[in-house]
C-alpha atoms as a PDB file:
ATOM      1  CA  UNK A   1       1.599 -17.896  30.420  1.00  0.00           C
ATOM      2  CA  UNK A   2      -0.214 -18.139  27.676  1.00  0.00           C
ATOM      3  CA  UNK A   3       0.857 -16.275  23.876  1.00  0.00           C
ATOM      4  CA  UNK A   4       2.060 -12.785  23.663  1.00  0.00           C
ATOM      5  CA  UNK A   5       0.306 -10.231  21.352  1.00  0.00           C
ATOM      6  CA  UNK A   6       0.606  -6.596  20.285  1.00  0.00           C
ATOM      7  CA  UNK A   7      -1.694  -4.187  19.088  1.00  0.00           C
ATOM      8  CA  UNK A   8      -0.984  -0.933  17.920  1.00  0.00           C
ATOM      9  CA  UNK A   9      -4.253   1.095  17.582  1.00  0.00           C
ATOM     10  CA  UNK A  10      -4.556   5.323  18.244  1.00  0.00           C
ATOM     11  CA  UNK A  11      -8.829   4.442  19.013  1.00  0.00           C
ATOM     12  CA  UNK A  12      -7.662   3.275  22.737  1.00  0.00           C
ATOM     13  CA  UNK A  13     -11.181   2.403  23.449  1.00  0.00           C
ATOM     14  CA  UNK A  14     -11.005  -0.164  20.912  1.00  0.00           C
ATOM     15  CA  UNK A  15      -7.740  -1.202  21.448  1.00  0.00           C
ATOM     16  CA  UNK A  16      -8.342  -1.456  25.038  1.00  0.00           C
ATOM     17  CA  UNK A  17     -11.776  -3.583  24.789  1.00  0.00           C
ATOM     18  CA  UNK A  18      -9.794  -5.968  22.491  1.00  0.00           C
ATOM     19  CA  UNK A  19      -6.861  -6.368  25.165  1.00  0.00           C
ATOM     20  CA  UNK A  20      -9.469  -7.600  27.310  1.00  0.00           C
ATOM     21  CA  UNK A  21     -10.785  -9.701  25.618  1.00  0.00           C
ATOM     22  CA  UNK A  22      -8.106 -11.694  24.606  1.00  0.00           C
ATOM     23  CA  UNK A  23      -6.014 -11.432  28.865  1.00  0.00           C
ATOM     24  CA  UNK A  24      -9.805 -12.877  29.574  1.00  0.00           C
ATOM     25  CA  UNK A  25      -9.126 -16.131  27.358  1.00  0.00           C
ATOM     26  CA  UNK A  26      -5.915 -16.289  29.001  1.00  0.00           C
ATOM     27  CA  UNK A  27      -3.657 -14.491  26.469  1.00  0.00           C
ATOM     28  CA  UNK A  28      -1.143 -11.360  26.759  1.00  0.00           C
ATOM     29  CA  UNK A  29      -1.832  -8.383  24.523  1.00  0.00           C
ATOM     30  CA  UNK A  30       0.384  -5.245  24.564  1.00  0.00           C
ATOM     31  CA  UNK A  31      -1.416  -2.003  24.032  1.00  0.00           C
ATOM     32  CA  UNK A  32      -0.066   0.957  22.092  1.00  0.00           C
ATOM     33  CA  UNK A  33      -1.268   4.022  20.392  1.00  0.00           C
ATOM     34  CA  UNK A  34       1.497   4.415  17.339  1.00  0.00           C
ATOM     35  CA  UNK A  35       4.539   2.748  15.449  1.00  0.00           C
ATOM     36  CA  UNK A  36       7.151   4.425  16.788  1.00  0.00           C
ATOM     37  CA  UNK A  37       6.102   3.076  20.437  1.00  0.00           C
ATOM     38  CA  UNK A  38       5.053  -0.406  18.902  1.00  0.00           C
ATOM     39  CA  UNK A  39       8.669  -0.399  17.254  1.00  0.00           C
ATOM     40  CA  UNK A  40      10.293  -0.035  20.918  1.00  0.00           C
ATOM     41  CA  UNK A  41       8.580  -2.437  22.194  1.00  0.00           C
ATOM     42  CA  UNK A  42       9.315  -5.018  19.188  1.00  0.00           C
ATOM     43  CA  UNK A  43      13.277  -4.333  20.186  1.00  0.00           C
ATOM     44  CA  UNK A  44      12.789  -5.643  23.517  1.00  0.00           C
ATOM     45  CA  UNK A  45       9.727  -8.467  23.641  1.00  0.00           C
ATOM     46  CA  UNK A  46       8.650 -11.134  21.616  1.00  0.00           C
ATOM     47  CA  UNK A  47       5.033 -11.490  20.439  1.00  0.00           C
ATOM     48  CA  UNK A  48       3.408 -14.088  18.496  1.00  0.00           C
ATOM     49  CA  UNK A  49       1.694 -11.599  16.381  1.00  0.00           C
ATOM     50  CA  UNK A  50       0.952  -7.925  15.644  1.00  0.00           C
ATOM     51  CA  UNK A  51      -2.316  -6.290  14.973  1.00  0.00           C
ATOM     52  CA  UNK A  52      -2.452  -3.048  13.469  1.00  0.00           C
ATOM     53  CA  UNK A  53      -4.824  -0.210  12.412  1.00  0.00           C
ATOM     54  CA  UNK A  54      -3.988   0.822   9.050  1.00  0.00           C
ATOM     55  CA  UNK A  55      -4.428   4.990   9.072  1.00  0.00           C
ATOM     56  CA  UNK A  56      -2.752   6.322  12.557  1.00  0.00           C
ATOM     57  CA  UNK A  57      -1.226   9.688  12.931  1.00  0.00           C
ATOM     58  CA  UNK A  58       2.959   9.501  12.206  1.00  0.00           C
ATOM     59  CA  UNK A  59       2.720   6.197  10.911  1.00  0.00           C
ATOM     60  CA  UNK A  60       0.762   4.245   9.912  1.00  0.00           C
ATOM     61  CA  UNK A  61      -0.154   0.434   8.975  1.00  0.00           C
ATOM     62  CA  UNK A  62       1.789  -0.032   6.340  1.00  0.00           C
ATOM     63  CA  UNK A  63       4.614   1.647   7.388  1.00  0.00           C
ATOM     64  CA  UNK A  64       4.941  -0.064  10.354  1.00  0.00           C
ATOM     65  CA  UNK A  65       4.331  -3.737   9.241  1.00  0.00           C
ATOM     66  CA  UNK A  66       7.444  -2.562   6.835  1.00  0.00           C
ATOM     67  CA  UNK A  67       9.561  -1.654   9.934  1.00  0.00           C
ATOM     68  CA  UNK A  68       8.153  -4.662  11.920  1.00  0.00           C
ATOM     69  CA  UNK A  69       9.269  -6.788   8.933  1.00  0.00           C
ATOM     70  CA  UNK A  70      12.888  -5.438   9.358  1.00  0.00           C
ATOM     71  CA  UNK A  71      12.999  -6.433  12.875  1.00  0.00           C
ATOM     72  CA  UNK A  72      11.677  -9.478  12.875  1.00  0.00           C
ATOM     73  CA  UNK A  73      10.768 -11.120   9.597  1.00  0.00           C
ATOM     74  CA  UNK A  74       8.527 -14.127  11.081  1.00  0.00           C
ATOM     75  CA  UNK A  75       5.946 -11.838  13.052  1.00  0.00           C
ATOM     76  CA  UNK A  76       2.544 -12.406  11.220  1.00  0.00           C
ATOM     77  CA  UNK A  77       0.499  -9.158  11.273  1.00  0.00           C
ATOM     78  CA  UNK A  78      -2.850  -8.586  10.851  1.00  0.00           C
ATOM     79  CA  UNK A  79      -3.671  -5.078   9.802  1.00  0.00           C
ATOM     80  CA  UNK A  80      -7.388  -3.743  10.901  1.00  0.00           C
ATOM     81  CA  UNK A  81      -8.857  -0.600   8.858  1.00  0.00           C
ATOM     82  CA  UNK A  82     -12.196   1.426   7.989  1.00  0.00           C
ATOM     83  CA  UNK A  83     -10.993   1.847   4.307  1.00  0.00           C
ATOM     84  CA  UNK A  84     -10.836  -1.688   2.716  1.00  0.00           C
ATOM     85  CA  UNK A  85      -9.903   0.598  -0.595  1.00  0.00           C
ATOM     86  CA  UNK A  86      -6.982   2.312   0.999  1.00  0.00           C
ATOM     87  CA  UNK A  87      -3.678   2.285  -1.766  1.00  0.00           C
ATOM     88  CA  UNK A  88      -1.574   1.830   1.473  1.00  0.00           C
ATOM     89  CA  UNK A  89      -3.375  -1.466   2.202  1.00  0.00           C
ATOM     90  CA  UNK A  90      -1.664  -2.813  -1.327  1.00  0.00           C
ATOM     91  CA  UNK A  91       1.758  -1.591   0.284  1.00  0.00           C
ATOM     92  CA  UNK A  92       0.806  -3.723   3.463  1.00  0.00           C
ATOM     93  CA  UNK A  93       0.355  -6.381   1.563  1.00  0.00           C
ATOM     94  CA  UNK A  94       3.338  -6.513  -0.369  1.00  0.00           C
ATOM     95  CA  UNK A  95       5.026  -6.828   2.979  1.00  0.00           C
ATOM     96  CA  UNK A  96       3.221  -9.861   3.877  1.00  0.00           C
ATOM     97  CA  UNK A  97       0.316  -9.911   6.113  1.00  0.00           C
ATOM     98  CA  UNK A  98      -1.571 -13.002   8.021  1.00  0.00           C
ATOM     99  CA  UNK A  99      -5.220 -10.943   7.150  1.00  0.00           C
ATOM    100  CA  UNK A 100      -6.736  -7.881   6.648  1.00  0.00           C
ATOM    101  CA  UNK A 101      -9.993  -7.343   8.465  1.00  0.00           C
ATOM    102  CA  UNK A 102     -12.518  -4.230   8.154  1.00  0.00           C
ATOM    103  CA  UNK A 103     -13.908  -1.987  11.263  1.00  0.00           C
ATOM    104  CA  UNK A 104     -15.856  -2.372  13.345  1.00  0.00           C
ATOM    105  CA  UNK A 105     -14.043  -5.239  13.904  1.00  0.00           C
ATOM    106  CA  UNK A 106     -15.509  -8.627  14.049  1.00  0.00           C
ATOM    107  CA  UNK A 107     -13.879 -10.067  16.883  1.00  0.00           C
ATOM    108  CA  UNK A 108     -14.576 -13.914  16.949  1.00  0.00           C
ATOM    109  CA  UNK A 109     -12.546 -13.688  13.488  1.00  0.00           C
ATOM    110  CA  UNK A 110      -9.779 -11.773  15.123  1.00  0.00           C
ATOM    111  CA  UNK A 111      -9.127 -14.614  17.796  1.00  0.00           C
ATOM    112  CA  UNK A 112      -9.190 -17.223  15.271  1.00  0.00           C
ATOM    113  CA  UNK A 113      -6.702 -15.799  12.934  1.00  0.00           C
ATOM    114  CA  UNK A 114      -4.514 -14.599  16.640  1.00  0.00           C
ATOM    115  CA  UNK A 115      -4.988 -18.677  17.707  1.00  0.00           C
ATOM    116  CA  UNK A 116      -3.591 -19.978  14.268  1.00  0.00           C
ATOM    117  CA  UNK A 117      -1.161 -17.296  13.548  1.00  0.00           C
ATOM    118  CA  UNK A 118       2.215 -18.733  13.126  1.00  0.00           C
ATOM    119  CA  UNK A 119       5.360 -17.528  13.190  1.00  0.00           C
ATOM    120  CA  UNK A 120       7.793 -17.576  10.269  1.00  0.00           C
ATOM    121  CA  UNK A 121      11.090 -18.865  11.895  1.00  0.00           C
ATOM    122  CA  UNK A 122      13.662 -17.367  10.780  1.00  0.00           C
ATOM    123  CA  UNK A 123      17.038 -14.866  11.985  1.00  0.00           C
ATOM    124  CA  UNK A 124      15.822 -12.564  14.540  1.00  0.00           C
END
């Protein structure tokens, strides 16, 4: 099997065209809609890396990658968003991100950064 990913992303059309993608180069990628859900899964599996959109309803990016952080300190995360601008994006980055990339998406960057990411080894 090849590298587990999540992606947390409330556009499910978008989230699921990238899931494809990446399961069609051989990959696993977890599909969810919010934090809360991407937290629960985070508990029980895994993944090489997390991609999230930045402004989602409950929580959002920045939040999350804070949360994330707390349960496993070597995920890298990528953070995806329409507002390059966003104050909250400063707050992601604080936390410590592998890249920030703008919508729509460009998607032959996204599996680069997913097939270099690296995780931080550390107590899990």
């Amino acid at each position: 099997m090849g590298r587990q990913y999540l992606l947390v992303d409330d556009n499910r059309a978008f989230a699921e065209n990238v899931a494809e993608i990446v399961r069609d180069l051989g990959d696993e990628m977890a599909v969810v809609d919010g934090g809360e859900k991407a937290l629960a899964l985070v508990r029980r599996r895994r993944f090489d890396a997390v991609i999230t959109d930045m402004r989602m309803p409950a929580m959002g990016g920045a939040e999350l990658v804070r949360e994330l952080r707390r349960l496993d300190p070597g995920l890298p995360a990528i953070v995806v968003t329409a507002h390059v601008a966003d104050r909250e994006l400063d707050a992601a980055r604080r936390e410590g991100l592998l890249a920030v990339l703008s919508k729509p998406v460009p998607i032959h960057d996204l599996l680069e950064l997913l097939a270099s990411a690296r995780r931080e080894e550390g107590p899990r």
